[in-house]
Each structure stands twice: as structure tokens, then as C-alpha cells.
PDB file of N, CA and C in Angstrom:
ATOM      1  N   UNK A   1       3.696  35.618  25.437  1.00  0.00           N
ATOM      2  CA  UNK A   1       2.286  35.925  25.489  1.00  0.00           C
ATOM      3  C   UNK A   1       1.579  35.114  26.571  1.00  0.00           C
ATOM      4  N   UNK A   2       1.990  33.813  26.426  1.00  0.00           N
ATOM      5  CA  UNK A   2       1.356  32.957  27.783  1.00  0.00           C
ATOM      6  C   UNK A   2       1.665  33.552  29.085  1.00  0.00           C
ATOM      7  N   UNK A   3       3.117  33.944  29.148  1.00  0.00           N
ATOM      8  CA  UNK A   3       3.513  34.550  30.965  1.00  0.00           C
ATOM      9  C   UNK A   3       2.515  35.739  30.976  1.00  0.00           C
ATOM     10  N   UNK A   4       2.047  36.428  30.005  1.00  0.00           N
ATOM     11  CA  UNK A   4       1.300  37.878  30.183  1.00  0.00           C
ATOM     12  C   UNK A   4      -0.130  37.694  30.431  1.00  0.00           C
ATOM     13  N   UNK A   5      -1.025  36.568  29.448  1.00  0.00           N
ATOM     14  CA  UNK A   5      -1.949  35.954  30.186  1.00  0.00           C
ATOM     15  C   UNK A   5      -2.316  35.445  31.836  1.00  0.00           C
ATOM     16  N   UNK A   6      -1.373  34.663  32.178  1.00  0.00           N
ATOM     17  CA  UNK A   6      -1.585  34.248  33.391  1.00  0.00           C
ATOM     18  C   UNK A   6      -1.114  35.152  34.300  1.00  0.00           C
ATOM     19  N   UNK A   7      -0.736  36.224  34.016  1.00  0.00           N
ATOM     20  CA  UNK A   7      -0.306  37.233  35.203  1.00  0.00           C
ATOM     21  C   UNK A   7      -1.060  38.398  35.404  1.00  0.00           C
ATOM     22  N   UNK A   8      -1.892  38.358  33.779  1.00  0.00           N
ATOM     23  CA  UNK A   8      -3.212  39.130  34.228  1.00  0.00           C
ATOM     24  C   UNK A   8      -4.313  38.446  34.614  1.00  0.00           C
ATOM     25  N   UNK A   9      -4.208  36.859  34.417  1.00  0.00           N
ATOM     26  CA  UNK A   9      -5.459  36.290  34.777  1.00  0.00           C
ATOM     27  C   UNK A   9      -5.073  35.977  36.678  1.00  0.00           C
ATOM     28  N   UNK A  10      -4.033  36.290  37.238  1.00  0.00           N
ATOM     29  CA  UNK A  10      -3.806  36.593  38.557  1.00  0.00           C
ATOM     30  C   UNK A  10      -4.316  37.268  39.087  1.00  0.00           C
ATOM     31  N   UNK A  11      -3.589  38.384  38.382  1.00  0.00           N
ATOM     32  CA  UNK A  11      -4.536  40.102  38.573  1.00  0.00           C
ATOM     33  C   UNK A  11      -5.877  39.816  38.816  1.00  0.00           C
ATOM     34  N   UNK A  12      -6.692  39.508  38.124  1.00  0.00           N
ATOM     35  CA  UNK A  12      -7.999  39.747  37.842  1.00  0.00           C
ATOM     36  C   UNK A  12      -8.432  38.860  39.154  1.00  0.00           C
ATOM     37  N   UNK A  13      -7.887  37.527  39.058  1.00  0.00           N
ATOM     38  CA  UNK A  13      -8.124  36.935  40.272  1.00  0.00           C
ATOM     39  C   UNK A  13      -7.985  37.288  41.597  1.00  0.00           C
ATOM     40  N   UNK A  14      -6.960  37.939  41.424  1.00  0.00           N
ATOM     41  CA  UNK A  14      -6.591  38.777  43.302  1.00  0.00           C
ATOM     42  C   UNK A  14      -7.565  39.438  43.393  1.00  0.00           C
ATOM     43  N   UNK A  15      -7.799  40.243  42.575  1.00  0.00           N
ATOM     44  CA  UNK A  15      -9.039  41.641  42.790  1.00  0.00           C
ATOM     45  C   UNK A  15      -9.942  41.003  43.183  1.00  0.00           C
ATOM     46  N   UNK A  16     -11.034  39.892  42.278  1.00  0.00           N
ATOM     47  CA  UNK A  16     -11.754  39.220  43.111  1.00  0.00           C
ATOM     48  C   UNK A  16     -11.732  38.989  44.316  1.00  0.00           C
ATOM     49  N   UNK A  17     -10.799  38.270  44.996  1.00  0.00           N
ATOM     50  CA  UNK A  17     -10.435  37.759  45.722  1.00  0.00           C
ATOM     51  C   UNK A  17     -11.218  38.774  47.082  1.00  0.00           C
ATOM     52  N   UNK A  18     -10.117  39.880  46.742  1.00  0.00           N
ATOM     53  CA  UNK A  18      -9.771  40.598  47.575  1.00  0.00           C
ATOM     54  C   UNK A  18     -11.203  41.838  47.740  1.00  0.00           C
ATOM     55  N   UNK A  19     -12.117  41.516  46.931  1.00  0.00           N
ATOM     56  CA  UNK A  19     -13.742  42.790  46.393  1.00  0.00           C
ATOM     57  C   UNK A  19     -14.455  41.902  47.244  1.00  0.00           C
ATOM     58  N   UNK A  20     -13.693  39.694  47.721  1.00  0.00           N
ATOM     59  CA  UNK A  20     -15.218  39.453  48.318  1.00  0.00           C
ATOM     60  C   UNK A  20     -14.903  39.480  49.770  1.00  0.00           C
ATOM     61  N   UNK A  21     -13.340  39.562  50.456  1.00  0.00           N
ATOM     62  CA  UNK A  21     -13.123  39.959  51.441  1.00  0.00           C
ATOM     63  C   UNK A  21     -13.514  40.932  51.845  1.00  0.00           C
ATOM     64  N   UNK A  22     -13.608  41.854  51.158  1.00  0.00           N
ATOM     65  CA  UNK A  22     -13.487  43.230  51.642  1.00  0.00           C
ATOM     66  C   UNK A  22     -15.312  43.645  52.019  1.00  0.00           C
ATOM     67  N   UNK A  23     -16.043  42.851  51.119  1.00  0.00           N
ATOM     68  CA  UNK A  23     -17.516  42.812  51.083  1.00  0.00           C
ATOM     69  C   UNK A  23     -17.859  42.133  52.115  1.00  0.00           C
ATOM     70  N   UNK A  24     -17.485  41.170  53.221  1.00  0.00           N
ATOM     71  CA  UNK A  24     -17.536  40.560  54.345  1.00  0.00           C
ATOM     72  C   UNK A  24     -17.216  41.482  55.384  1.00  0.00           C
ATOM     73  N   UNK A  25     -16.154  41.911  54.749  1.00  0.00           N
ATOM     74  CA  UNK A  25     -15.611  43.143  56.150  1.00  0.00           C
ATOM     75  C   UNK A  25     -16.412  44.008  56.493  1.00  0.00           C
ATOM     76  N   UNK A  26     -17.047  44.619  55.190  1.00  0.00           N
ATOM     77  CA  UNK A  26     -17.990  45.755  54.988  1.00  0.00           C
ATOM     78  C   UNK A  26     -19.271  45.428  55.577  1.00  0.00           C
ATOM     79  N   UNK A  27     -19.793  44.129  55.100  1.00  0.00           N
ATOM     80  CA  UNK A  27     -21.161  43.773  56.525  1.00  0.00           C
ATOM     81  C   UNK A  27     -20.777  43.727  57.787  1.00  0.00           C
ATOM     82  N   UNK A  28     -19.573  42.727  58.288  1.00  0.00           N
ATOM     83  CA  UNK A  28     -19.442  42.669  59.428  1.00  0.00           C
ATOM     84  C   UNK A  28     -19.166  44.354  60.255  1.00  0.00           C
ATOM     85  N   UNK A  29     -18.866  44.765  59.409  1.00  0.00           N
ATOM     86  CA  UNK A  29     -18.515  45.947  60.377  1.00  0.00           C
ATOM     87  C   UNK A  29     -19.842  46.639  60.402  1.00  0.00           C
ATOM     88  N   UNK A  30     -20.264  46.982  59.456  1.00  0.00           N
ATOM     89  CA  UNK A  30     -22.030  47.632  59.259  1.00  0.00           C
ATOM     90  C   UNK A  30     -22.878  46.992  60.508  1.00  0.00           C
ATOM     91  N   UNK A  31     -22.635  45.563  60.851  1.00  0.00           N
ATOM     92  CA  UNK A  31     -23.296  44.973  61.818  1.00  0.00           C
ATOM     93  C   UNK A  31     -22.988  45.565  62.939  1.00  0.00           C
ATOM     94  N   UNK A  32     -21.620  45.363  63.157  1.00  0.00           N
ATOM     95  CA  UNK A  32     -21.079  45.647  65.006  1.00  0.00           C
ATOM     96  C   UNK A  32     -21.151  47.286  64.743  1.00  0.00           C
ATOM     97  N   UNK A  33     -21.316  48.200  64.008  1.00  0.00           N
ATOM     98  CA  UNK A  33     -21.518  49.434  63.752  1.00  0.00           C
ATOM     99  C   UNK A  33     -23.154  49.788  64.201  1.00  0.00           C
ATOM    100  N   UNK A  34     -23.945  48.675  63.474  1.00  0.00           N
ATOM    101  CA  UNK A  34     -25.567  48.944  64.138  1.00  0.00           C
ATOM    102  C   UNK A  34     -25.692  48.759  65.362  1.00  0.00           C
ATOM    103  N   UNK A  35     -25.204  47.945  66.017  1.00  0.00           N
ATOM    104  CA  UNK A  35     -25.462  47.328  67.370  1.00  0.00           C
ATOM    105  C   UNK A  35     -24.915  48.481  68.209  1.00  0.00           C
ATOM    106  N   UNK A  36     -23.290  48.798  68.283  1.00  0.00           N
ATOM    107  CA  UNK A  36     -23.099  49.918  68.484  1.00  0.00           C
ATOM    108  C   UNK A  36     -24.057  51.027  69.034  1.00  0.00           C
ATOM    109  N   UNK A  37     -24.406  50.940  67.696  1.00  0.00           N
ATOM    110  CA  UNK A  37     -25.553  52.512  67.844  1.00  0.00           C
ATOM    111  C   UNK A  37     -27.334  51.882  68.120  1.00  0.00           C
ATOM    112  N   UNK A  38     -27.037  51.060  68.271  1.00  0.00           N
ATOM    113  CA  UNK A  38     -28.073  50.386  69.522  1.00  0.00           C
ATOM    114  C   UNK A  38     -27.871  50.986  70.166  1.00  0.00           C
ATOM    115  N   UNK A  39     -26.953  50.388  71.158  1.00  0.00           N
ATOM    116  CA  UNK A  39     -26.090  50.206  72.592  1.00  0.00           C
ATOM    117  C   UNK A  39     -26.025  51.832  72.880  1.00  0.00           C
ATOM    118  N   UNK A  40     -25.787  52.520  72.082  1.00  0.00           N
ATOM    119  CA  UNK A  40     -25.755  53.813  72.586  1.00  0.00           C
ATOM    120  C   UNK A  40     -27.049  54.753  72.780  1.00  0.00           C
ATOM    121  N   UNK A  41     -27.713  54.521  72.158  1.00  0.00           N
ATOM    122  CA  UNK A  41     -28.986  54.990  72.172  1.00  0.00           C
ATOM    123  C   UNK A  41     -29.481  54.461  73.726  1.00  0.00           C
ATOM    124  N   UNK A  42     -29.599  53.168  74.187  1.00  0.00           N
ATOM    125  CA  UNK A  42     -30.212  52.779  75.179  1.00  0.00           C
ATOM    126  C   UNK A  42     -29.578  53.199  76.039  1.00  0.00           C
ATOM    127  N   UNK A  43     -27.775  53.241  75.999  1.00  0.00           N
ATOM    128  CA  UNK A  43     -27.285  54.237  77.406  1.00  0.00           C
ATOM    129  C   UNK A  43     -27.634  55.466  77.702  1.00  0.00           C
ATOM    130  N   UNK A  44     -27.921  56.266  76.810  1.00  0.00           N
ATOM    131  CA  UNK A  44     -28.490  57.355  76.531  1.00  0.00           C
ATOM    132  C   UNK A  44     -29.668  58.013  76.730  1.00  0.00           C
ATOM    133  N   UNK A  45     -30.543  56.889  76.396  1.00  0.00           N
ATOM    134  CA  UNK A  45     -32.000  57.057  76.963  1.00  0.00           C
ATOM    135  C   UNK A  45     -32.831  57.186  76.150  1.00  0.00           C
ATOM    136  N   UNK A  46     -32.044  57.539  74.737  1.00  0.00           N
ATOM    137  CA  UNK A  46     -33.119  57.911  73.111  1.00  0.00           C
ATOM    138  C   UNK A  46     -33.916  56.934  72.713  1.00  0.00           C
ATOM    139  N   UNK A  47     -33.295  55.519  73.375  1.00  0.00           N
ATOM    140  CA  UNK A  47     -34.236  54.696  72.613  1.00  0.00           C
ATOM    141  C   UNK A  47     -34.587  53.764  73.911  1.00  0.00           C
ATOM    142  N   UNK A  48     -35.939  53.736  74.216  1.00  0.00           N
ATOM    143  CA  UNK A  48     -37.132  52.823  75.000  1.00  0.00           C
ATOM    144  C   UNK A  48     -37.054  51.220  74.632  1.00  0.00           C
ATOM    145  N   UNK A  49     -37.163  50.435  75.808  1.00  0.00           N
ATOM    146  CA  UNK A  49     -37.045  49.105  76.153  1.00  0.00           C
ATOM    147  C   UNK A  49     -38.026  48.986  74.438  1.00  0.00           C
ATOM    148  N   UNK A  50     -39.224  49.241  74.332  1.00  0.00           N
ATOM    149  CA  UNK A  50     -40.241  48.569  73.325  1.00  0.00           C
ATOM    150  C   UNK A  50     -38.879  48.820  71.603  1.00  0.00           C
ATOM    151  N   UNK A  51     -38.599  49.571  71.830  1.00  0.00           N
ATOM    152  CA  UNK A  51     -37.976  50.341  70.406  1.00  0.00           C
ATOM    153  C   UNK A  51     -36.922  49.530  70.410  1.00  0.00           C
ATOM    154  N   UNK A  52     -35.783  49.527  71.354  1.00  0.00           N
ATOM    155  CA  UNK A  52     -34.740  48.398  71.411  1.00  0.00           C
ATOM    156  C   UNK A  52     -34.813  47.252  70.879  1.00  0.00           C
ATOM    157  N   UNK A  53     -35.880  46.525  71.920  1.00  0.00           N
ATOM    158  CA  UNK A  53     -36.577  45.087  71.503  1.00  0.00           C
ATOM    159  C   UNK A  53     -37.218  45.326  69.356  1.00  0.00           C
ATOM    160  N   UNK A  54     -37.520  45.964  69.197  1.00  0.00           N
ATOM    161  CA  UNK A  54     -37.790  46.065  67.696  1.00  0.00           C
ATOM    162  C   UNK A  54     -36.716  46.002  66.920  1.00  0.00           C
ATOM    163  N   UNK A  55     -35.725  46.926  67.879  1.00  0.00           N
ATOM    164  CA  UNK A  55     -34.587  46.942  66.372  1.00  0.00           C
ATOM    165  C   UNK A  55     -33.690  45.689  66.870  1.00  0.00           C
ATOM    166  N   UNK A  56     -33.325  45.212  68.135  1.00  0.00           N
ATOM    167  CA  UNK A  56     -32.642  43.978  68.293  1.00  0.00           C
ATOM    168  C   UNK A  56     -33.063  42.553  67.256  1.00  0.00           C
ATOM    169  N   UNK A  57     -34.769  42.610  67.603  1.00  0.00           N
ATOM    170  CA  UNK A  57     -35.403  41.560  66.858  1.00  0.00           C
ATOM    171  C   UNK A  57     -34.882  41.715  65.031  1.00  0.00           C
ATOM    172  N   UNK A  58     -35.127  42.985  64.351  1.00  0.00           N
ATOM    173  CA  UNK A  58     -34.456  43.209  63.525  1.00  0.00           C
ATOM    174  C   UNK A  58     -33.190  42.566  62.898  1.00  0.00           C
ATOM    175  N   UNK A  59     -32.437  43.422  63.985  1.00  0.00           N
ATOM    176  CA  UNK A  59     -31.136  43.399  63.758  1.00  0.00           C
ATOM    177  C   UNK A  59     -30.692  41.426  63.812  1.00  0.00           C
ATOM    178  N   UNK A  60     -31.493  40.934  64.456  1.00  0.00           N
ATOM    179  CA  UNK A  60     -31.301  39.193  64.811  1.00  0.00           C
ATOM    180  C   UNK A  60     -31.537  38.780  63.385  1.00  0.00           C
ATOM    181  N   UNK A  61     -32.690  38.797  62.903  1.00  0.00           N
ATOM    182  CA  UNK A  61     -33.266  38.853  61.766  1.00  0.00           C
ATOM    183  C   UNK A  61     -32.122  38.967  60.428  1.00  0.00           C
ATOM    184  N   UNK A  62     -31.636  39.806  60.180  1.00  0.00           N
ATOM    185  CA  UNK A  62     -30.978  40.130  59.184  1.00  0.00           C
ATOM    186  C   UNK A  62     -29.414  39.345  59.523  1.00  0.00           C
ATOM    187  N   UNK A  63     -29.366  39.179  60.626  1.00  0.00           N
ATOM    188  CA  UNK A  63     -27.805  38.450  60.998  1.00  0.00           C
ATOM    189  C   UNK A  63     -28.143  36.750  60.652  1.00  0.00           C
ATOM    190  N   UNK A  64     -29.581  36.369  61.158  1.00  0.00           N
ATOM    191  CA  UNK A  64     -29.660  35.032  60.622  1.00  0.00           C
ATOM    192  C   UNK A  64     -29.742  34.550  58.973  1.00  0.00           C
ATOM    193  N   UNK A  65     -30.096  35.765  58.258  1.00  0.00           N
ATOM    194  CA  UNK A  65     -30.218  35.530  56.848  1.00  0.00           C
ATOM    195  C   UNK A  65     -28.721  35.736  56.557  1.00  0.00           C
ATOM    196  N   UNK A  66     -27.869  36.662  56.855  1.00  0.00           N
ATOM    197  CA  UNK A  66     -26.415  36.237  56.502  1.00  0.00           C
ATOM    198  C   UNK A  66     -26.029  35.229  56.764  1.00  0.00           C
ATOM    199  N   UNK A  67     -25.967  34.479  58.379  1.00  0.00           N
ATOM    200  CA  UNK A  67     -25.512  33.305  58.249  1.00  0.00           C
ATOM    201  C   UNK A  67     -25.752  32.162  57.454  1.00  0.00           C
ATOM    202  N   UNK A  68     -27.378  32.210  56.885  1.00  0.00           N
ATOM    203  CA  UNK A  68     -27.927  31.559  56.184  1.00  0.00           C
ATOM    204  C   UNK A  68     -27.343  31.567  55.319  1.00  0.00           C
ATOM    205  N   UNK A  69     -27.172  32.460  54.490  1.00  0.00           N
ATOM    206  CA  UNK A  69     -26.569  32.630  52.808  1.00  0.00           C
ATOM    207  C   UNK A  69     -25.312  31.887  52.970  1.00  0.00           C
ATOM    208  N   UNK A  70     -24.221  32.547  53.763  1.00  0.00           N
ATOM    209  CA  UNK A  70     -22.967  31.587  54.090  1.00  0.00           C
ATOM    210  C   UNK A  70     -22.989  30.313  54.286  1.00  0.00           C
ATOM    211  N   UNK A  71     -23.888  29.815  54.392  1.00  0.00           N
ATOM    212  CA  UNK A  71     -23.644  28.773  55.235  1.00  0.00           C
ATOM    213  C   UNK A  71     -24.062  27.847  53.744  1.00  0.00           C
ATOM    214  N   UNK A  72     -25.196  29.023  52.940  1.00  0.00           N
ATOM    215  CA  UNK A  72     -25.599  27.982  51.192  1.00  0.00           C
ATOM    216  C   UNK A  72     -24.698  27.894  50.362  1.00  0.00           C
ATOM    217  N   UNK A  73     -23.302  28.293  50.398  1.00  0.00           N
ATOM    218  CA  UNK A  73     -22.372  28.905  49.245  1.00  0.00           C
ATOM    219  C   UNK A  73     -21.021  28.850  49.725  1.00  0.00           C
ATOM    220  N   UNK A  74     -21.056  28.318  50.865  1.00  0.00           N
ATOM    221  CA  UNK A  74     -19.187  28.200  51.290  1.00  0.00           C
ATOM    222  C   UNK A  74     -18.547  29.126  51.904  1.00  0.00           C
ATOM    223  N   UNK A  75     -19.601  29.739  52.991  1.00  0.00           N
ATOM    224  CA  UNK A  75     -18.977  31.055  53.496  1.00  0.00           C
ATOM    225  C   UNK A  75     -18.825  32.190  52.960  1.00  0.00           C
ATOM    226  N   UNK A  76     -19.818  32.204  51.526  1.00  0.00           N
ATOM    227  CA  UNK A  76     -19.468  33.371  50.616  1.00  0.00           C
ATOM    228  C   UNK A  76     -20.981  33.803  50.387  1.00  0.00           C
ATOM    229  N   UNK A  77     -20.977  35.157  50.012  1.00  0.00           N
ATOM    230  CA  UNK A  77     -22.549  35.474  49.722  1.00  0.00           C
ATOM    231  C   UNK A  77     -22.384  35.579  48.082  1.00  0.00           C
ATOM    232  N   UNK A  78     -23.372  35.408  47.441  1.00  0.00           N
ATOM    233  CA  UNK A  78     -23.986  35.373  46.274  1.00  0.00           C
ATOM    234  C   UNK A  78     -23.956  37.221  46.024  1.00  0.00           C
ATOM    235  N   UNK A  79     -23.519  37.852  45.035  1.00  0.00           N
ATOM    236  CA  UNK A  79     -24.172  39.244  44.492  1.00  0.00           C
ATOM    237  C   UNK A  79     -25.470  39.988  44.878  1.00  0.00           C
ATOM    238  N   UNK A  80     -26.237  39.168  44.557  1.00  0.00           N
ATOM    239  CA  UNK A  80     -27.614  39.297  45.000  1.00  0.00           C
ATOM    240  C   UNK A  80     -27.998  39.384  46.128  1.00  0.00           C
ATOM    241  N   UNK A  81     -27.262  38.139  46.869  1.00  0.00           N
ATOM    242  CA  UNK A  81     -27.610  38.029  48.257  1.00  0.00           C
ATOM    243  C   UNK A  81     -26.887  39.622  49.212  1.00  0.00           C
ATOM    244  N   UNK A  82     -25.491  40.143  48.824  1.00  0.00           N
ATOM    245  CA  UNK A  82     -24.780  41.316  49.384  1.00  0.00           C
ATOM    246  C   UNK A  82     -25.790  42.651  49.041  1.00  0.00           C
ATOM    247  N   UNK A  83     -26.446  41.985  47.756  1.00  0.00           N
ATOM    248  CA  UNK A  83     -26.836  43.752  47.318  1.00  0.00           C
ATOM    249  C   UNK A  83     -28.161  43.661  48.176  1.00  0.00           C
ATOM    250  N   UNK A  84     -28.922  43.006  48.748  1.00  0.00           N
ATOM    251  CA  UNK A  84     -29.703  42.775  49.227  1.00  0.00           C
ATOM    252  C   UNK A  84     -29.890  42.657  50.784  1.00  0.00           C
ATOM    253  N   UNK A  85     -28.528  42.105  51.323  1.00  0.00           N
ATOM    254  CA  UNK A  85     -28.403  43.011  52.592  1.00  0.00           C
ATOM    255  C   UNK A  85     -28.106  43.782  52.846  1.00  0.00           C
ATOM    256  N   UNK A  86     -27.196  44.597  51.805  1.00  0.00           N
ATOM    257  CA  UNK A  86     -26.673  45.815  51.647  1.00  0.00           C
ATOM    258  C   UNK A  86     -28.182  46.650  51.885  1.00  0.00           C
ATOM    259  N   UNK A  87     -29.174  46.593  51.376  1.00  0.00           N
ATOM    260  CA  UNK A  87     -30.724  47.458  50.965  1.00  0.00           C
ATOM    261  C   UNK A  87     -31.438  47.564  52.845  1.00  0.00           C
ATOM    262  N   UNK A  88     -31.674  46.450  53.422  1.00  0.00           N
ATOM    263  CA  UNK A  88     -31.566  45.792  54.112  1.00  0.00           C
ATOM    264  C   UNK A  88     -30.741  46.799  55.589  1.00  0.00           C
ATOM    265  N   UNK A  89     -29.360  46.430  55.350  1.00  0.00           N
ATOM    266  CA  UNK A  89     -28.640  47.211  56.354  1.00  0.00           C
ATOM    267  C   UNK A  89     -29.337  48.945  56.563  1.00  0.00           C
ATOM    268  N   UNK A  90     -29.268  49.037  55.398  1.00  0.00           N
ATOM    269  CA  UNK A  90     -29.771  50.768  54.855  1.00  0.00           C
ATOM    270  C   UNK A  90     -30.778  51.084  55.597  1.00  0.00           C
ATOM    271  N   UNK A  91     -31.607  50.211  55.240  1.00  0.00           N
ATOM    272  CA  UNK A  91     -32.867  50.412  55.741  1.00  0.00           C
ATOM    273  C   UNK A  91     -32.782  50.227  57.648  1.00  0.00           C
ATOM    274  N   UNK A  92     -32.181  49.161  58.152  1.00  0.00           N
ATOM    275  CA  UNK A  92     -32.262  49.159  59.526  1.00  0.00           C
ATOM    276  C   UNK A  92     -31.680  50.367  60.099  1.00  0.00           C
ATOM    277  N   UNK A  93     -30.614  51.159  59.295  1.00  0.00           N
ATOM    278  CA  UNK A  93     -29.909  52.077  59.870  1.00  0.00           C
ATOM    279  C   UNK A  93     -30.429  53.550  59.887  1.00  0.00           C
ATOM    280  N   UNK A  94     -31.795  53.314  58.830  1.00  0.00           N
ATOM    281  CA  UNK A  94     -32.725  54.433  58.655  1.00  0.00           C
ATOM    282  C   UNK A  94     -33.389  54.541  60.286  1.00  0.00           C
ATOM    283  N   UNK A  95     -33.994  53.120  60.620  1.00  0.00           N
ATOM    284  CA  UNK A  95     -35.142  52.892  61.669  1.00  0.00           C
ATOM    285  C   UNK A  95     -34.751  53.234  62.879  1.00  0.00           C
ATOM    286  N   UNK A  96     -32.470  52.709  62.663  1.00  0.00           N
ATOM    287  CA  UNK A  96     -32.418  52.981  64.245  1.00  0.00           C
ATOM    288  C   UNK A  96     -32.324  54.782  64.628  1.00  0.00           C
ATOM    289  N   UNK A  97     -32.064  55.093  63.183  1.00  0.00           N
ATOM    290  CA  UNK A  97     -31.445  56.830  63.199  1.00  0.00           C
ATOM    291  C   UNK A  97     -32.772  57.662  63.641  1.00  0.00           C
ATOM    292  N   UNK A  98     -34.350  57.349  63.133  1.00  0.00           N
ATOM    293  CA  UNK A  98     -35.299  57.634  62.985  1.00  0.00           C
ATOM    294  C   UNK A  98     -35.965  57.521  64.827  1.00  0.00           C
ATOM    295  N   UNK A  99     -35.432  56.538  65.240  1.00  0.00           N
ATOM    296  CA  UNK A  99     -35.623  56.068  66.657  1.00  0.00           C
ATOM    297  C   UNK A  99     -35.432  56.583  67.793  1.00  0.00           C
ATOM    298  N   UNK A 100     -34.368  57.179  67.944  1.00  0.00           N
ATOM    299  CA  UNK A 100     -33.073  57.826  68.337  1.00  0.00           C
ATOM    300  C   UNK A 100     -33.612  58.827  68.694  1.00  0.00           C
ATOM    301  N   UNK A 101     -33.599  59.309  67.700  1.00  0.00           N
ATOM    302  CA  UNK A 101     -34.015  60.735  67.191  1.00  0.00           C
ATOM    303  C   UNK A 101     -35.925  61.194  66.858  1.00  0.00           C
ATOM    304  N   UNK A 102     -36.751  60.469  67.744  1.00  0.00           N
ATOM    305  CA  UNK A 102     -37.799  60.842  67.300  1.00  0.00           C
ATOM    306  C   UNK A 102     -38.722  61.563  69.156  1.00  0.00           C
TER     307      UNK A 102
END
């Protein structure tokens, strides 16, 4: 019964493990994914020096509050803190789509 305990309390632990990696991956990429579609917009022409400068400032903005959080917790974000840039990302990716395209 003890070997079956600790091999599900592994389990359970890897998954963790592996839900807060994967939640790092998932911003970082959301990030170099926004910028991206910055970068393309301005080669493009959809989006104007003033509009750029808005969503860059933005986009700075929300990258310093991640580093922030990491930097309170050991390189790890808090629940709250993910679901909240998660809202956050959403929303910048509304402004740049809206931008683009207006």
C-alpha cells in the first residue's frame, strides 16, 4: 500500500510539475506570438507609427508585470497571477486584431 501511495503521489506531482511548465510556455509563446503580429502589421502598413507605439507600450507593460510576479515567487506565477495575464493577453490580442484591421 505504501509503494502505491508514493507512486501516485509522483503522479500527481509530475502533472503539476509539468501544468506549470507548460503554463510558462503558453505565455511565453502568447508573447513572441503578439509581438509577431505587431511586427507584421507594421510591415504591412495596417498598423500606424501612433497605434504601434500603443500596443508596444502595452505589450512592455504586461511583460514587466510577468517578470514582476516571477521574480515574487521563484520564477513561478501564482494561479491568480496566470489567470490574470491570461485576461490580460486576451485582451491585448483583441486591441492588436481590432488595429490591424480597422
Amino acid at each position: 500500500m505504501k509503494s502505491f501511495n508514493r507512486i501516485w503521489m509522483a503522479a500527481v506531482l509530475g502533472t503539476a510539475l509539468t501544468a506549470a511548465g507548460m503554463n510558462a510556455a503558453t505565455i511565453n509563446q502568447r508573447r513572441e506570438n503578439q509581438q509577431d503580429r505587431i511586427a507584421q502589421g507594421v510591415k504591412s502598413g495596417s498598423l500606424t507609427a501612433g497605434q504601434t507605439a500603443r500596443l508596444e507600450t502595452k505589450e512592455a507593460r504586461l511583460n514587466r508585470e510577468i517578470r514582476d510576479g516571477r521574480e515574487d515567487h521563484n520564477s513561478h506565477l501564482t494561479k491568480a497571477e496566470r489567470a490574470r495575464i491570461n485576461r490580460r493577453q486576451n485582451k491585448l490580442s483583441r486591441q492588436i486584431y481590432r488595429a490591424k484591421h480597422n
